[in-house]
Protein backbone atom coordinates (compact mmCIF):
# COMPACT_ATOMS: atom_id res chain seq x y z
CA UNK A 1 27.28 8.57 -1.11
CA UNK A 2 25.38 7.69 -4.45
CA UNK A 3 23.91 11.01 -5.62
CA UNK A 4 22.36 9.52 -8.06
CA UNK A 5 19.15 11.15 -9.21
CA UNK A 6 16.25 8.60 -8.44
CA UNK A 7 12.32 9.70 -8.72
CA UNK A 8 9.60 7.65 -7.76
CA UNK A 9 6.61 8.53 -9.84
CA UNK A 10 3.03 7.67 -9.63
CA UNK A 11 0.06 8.20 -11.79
CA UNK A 12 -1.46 10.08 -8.71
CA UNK A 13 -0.71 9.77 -5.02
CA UNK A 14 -3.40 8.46 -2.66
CA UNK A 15 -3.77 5.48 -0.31
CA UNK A 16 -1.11 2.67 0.44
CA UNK A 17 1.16 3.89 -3.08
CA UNK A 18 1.49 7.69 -1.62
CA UNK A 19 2.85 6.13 1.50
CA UNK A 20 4.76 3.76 -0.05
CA UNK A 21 6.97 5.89 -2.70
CA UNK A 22 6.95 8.50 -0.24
CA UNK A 23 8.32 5.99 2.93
CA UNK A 24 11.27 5.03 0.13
CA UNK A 25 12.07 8.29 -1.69
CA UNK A 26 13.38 9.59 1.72
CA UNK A 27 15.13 6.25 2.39
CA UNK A 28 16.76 6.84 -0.53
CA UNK A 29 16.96 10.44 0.53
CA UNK A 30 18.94 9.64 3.46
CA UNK A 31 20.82 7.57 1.52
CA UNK A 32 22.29 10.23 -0.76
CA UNK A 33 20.39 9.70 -2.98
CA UNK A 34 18.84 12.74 -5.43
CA UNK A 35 15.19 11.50 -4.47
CA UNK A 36 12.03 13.35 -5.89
CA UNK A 37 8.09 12.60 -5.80
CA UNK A 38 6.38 13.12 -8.98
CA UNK A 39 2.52 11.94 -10.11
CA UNK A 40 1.10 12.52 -13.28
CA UNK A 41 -1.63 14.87 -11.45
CA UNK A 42 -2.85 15.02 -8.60
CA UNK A 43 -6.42 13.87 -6.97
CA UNK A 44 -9.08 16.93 -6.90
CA UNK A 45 -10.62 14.86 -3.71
CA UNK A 46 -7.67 14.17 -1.70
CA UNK A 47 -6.77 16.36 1.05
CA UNK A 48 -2.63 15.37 1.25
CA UNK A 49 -1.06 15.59 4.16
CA UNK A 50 2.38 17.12 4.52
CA UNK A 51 5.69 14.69 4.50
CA UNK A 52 8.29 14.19 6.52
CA UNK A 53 11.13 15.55 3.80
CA UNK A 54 10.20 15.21 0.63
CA UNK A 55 7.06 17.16 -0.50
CA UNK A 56 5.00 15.86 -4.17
CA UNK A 57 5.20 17.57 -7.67
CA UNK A 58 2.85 17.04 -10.09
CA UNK A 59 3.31 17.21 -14.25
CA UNK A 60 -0.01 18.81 -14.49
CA UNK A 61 -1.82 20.44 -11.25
CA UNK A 62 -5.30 19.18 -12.14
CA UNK A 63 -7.21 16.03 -13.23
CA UNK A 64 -6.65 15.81 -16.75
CA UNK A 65 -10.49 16.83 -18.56
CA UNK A 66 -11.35 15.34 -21.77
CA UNK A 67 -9.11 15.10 -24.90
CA UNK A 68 -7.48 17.90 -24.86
CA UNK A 69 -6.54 17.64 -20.88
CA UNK A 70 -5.20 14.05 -21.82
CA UNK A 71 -3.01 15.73 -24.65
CA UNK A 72 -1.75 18.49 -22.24
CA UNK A 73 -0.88 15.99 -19.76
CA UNK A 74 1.38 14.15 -22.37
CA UNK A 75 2.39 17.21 -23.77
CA UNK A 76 4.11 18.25 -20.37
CA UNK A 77 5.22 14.73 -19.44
CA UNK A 78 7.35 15.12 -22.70
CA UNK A 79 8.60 18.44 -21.27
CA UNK A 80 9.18 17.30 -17.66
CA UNK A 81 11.44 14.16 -18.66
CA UNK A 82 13.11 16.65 -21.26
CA UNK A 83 13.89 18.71 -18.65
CA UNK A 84 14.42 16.46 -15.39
CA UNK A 85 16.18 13.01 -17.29
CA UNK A 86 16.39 11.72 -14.24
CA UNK A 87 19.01 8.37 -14.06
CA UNK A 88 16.54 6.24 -12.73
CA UNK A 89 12.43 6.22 -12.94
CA UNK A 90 10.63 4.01 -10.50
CA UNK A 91 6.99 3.97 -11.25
CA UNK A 92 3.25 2.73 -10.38
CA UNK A 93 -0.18 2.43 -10.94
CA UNK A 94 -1.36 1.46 -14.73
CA UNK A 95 -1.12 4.87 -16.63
CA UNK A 96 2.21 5.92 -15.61
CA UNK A 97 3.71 2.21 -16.05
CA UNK A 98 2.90 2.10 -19.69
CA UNK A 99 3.42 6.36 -20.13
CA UNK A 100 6.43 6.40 -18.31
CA UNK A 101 8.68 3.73 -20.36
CA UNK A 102 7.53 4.80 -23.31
CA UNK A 103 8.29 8.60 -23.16
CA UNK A 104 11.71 8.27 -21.16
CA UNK A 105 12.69 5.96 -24.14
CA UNK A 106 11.72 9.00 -26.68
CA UNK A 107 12.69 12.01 -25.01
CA UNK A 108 15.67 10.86 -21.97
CA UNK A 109 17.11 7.64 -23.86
CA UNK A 110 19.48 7.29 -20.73
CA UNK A 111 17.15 7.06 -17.91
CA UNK A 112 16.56 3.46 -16.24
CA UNK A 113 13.00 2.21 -15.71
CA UNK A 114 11.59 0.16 -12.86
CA UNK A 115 7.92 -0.75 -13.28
CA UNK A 116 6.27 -1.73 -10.21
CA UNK A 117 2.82 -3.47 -9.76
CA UNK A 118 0.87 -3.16 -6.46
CA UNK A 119 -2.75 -4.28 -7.30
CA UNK A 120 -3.25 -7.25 -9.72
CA UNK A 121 -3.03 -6.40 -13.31
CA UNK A 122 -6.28 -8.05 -13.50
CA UNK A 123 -7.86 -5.26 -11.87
CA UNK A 124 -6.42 -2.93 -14.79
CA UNK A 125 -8.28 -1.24 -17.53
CA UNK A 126 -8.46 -3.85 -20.66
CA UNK A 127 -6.13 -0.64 -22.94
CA UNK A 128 -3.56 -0.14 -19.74
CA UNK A 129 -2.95 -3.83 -19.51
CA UNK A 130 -2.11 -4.91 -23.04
CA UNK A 131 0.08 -1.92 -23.77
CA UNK A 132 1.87 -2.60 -20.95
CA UNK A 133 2.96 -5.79 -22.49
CA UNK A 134 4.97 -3.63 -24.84
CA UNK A 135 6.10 -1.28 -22.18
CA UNK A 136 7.47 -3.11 -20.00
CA UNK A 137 9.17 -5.28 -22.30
CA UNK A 138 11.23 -2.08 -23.68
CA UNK A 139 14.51 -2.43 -23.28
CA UNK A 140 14.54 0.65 -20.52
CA UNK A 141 13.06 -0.87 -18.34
CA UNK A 142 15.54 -2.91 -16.04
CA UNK A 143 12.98 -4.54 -14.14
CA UNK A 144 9.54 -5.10 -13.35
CA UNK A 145 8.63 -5.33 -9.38
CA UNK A 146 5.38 -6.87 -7.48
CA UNK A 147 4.49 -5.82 -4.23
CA UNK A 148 3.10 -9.66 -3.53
CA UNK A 149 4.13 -12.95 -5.52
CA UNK A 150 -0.04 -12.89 -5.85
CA UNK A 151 0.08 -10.16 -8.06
CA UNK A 152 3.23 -11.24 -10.05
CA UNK A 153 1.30 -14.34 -11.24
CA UNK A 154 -0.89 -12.01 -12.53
CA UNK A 155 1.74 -11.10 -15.09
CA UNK A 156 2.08 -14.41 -16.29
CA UNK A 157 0.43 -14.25 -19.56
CA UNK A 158 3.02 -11.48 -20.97
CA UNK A 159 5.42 -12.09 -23.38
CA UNK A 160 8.73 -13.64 -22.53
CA UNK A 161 10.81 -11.00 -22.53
CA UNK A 162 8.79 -9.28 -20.13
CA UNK A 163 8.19 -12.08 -17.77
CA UNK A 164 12.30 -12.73 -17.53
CA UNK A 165 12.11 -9.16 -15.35
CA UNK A 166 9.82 -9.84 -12.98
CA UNK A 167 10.81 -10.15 -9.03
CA UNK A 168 9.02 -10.15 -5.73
CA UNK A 169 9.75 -6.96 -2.92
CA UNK A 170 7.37 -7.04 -0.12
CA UNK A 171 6.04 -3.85 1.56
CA UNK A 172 7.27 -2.86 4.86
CA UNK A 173 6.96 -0.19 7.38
CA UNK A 174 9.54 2.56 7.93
CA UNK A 175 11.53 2.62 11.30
CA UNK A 176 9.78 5.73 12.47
CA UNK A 177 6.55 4.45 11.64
CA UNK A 178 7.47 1.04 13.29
CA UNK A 179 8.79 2.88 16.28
CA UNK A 180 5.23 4.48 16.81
CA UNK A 181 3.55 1.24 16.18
CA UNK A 182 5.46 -0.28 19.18
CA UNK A 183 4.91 2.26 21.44
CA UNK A 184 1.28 2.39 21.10
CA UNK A 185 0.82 -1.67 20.84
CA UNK A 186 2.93 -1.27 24.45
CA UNK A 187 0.64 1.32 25.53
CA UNK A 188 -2.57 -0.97 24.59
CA UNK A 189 -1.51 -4.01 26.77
CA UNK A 190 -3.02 -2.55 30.14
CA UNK A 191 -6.16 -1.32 28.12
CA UNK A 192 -9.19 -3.31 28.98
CA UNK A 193 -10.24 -5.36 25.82
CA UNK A 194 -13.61 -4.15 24.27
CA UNK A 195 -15.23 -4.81 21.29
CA UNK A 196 -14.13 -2.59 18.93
CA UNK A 197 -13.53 -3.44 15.10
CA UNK A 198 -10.90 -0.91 13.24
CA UNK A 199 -11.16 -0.81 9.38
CA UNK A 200 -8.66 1.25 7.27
CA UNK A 201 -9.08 2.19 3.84
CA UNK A 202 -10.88 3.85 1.25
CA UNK A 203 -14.47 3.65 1.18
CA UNK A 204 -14.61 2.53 -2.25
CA UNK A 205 -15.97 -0.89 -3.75
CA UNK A 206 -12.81 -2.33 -4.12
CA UNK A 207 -12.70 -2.47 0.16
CA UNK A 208 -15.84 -4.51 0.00
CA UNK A 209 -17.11 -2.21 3.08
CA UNK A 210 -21.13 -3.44 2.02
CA UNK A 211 -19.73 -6.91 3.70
CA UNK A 212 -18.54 -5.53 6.75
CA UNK A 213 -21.88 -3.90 7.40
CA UNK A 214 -24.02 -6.60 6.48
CA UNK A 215 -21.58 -8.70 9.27
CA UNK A 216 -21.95 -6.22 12.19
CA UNK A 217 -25.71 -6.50 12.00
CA UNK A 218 -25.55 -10.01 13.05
CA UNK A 219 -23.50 -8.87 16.09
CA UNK A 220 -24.23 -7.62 19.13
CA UNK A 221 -22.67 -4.72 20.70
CA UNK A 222 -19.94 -4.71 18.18
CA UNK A 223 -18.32 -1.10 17.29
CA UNK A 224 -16.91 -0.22 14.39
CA UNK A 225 -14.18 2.52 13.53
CA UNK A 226 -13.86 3.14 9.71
CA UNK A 227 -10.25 5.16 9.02
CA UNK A 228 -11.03 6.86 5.35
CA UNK A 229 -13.07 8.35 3.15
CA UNK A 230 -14.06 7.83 -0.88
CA UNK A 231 -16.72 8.32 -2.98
CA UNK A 232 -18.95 5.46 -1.67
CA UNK A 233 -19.17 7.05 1.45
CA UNK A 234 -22.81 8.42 1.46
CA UNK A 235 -24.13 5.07 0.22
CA UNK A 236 -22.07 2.99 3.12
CA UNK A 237 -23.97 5.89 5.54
CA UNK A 238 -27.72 4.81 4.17
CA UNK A 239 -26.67 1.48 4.31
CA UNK A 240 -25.93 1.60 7.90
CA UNK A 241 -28.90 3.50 8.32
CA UNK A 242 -30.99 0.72 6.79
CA UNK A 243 -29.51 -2.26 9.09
CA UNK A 244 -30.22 -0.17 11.69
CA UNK A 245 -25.94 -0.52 12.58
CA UNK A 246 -25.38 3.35 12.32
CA UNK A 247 -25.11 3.78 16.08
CA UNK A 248 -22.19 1.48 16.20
CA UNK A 249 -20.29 2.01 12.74
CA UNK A 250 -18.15 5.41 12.67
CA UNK A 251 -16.84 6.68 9.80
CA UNK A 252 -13.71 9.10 10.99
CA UNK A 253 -12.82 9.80 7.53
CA UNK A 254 -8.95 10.88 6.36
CA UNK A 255 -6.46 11.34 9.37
CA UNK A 256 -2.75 11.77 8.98
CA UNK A 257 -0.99 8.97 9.72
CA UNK A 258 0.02 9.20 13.28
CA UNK A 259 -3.65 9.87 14.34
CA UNK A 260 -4.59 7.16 12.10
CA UNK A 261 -2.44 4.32 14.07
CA UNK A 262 -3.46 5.99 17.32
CA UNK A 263 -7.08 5.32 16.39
CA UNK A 264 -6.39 1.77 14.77
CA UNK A 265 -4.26 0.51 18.24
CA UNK A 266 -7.74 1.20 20.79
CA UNK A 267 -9.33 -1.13 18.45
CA UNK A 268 -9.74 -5.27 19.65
CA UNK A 269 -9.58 -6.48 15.91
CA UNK A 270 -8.65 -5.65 12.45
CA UNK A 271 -10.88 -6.32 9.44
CA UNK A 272 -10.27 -5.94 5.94
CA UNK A 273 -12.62 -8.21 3.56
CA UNK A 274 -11.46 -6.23 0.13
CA UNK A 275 -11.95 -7.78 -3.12
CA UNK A 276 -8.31 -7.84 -3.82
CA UNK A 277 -5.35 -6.01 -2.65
CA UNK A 278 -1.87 -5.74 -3.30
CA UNK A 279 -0.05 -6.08 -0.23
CA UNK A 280 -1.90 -4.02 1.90
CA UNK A 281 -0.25 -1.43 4.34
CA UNK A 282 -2.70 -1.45 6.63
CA UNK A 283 -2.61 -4.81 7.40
CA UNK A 284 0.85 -4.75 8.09
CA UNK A 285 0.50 -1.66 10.13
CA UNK A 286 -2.23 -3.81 12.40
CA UNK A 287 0.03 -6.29 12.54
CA UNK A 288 2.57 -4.42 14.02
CA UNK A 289 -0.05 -3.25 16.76
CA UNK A 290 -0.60 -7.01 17.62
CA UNK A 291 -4.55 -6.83 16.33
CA UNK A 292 -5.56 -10.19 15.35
CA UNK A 293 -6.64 -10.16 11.44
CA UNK A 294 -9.75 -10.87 9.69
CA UNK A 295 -9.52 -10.46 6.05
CA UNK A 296 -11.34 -11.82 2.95
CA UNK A 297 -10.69 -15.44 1.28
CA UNK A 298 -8.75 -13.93 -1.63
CA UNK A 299 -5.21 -15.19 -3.06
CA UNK A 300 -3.22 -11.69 -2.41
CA UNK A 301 -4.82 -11.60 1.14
CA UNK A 302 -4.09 -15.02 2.19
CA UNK A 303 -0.77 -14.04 0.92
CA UNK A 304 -0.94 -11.56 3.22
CA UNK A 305 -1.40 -12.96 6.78
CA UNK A 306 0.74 -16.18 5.74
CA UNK A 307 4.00 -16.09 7.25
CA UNK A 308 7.30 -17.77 5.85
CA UNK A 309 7.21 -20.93 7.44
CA UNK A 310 3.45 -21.38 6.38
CA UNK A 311 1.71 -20.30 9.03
CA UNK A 312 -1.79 -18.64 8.89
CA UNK A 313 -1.65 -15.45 10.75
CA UNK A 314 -5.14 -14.12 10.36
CA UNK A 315 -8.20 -15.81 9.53
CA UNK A 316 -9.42 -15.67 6.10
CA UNK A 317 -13.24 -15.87 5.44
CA UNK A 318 -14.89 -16.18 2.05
CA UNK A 319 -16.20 -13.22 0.16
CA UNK A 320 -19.98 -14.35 0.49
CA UNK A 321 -19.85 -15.52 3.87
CA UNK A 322 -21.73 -12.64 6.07
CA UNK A 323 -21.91 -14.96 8.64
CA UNK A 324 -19.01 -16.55 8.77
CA UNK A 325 -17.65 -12.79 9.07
CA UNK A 326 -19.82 -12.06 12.22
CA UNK A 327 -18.76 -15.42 13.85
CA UNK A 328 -14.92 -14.72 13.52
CA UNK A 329 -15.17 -11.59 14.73
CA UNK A 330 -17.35 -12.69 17.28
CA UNK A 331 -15.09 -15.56 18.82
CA UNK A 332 -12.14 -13.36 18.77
CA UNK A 333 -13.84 -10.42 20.79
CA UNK A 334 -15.86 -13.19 23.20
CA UNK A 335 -12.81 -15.36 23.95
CA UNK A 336 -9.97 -14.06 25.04
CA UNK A 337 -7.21 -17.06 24.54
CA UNK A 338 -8.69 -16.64 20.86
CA UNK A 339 -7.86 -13.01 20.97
CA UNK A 340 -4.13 -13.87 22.35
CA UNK A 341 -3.43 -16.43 20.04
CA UNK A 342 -4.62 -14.51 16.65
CA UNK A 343 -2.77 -11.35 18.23
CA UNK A 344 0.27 -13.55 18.90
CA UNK A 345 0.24 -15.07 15.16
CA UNK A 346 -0.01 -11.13 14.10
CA UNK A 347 3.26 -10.11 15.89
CA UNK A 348 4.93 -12.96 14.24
CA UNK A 349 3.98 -11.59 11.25
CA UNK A 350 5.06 -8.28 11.86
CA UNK A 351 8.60 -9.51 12.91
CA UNK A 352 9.77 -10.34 9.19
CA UNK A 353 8.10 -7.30 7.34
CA UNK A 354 11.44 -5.46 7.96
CA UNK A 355 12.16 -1.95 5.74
CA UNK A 356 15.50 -2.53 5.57
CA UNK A 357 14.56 -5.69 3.44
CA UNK A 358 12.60 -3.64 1.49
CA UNK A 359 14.84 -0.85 0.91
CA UNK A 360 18.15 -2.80 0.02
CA UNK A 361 16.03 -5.10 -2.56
CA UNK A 362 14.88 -1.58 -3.96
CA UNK A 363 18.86 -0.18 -3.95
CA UNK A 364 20.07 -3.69 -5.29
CA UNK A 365 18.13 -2.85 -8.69
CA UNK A 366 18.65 0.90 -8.58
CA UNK A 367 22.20 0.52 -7.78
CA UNK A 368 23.59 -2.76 -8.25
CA UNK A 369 27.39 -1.63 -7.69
CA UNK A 370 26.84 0.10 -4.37
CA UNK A 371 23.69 -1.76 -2.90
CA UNK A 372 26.48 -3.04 -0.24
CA UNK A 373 27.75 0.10 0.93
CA UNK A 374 23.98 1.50 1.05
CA UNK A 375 22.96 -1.09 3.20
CA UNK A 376 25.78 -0.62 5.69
CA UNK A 377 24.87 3.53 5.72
CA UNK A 378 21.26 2.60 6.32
CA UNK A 379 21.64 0.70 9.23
CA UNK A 380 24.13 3.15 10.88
CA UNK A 381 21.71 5.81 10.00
CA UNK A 382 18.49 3.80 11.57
CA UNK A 383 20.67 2.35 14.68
CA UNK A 384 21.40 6.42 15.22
CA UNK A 385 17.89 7.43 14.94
CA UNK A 386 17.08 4.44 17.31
CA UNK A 387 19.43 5.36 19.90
């Protein structure tokens, strides 16, 4: 087996990214590979819930507090890669794309970078953007990964150099995970349909939750089930309140991740109208459940629920259409050979989001030389666990 001494680092670990790097640090864990989990520090707000093998490290144990916390956070970054000079860096999120690079190149000349993208740089602070231009054009870093061909275009005003790195690696779903999802979309076939919307996802602006609220009170008798929590979530309360929707929208805040899909497979429909996304894990994981999709009209969703032959496998409604949001969810909960074909469409979806795709695109650039013999140890190891 490999060995090789891999770490997938974040700048902290919440959301789809935690799930993510921590779904493929124990792939590569089973692989053989010397996997770890490290963020810059972690989240003072986010309760984390345990994982299945590999647990998360932090180079500071606290939010980093004004100047001085900012220079003790670099000041023990230097130390950690000093120490750790790991072969291999894979990282996310803006801060520790352009930190990481730079200080591996400085103080653990051998270690291989991977910079990976999973929100538009767009989206980035103005500072984090245009250093990363200088980053990620280093010659460290190996490559430069994008969890959607939506957000690599957003890359395309960096220089040349940088540009000649960039590739493409969809998210997918672990086995385990996947396993779960079928068993409960199986269990869900005999349940009589209601009308119950599922959202999951932090209740944050980015979500564009205000939308979904405004939509429901043009419904009638339409529940809601909101999976997260975040620091809008008092205003999204009074909000409710206002519309007079409160009796039918539930926040249910943070769940771990098997009550989570349990809760998102007795819903009827999936929404999620953010502003922009990456490729969204949740959507995916809906898919995989067979709930037709509603998202928003934006390029990384439409991305999203398109599948490879072109097909639309969710409907897309524009970001200012309130209405239009109420009809479509509406039509799919009123008519059931809507429901079936949007559910349909879904599962097709589902079917090529594969993790072993995922994992042996990841292994090809980590490991070029033994990406082959990785692959064929994966799948003996997932056709064990299956069995």
């Amino acid at each position: 087996m490999p060995g090789k001494s891999v770490v997938f680092f974040a700048s902290h670990a919440h959301g789809g990214v935690r799930e993510l790097w921590t779904n493929l640090a124990e792939g590569f864990h089973e692989l053989g590979y010397s996997a770890q989990l490290v963020g810059l520090y972690p989240l003072p707000s986010i309760v984390e819930p345990p994982t299945n093998i590999l647990a998360w490290s932090y180079v500071i144990p606290g939010t980093p507090s004004g100047i001085s916390g900012k220079f003790r956070m670099l000041r023990e970054l230097a130390r950690w890669m000093r120490r750790e000079r790991p072969e291999l860096i894979i990282s996310s999120m803006p801060a520790a794309n352009v930190l990481v690079p730079f200080f591996a190149k400085i103080f653990s000349p051998r270690t291989r970078v991977i910079v990976s993208h999973h929100s538009p740089a767009t989206v980035y602070k103005p500072s984090l953007n245009f250093l990363d231009r200088f980053t990620g054009s280093a010659r460290n870093v190996a490559a430069i990964v994008s969890v959607s061909d939506t957000v690599n275009t957003t890359l395309d005003d960096k220089p040349a150099l940088y540009k000649a790195k960039r590739l493409t690696i969809h998210n997918a779903i672990p086995p385990r995970i996947e396993d779960l999802l079928e068993r409960l979309r199986l269990q869900a076939i005999d349940r009589p349909h209601g009308r119950r919307v599922v959202v999951c996802g932090r209740l944050e602006w980015p979500k564009n939750n205000e939308m979904l609220i405004r939509a429901i009170a043009l419904t009638r008798d339409v529940e809601v089930d909101m999976l997260g929590c975040g620091a809008d979530e008092d205003t999204l309360r009074q909000m409710m309140v206002d519309l007079r929707v409160d009796d039918r929208m539930h926040i249910l805040g943070n769940r771990d991740r098997e009550e989570a899909l349990t809760l998102m497979s007795m819903g009827d429909v999936f929404v999620q109208v953010s502003l922009f996304e990456g490729h969204s894990l949740a959507l995916i994981e809906a898919a995989k459940l067979g709930l037709p999709l509603i998202v928003s009209n934006v390029p990384s969703q439409v991305e999203g629920i398109t599948a490879r032959d072109g097909t639309r496998c969710g409907i897309a409604v524009d970001l200012d259409d309130d209405a239009g949001l109420a009809t479509a969810i509406e039509s799919i909960l009123t008519d059931p050979a809507q429901r079936a074909l949007w559910s349909d469409r879904a599962m097709k979806l589902a079917r090529e989001l594969t993790f072993e795709k995922m994992i042996t695109d990841y292994v090809a650039l980590a490991d070029p030389l033994t990406s082959n013999a990785s692959l064929l140890a994966y799948r003996n190891r997932t056709a064990v666990t299956s069995s």
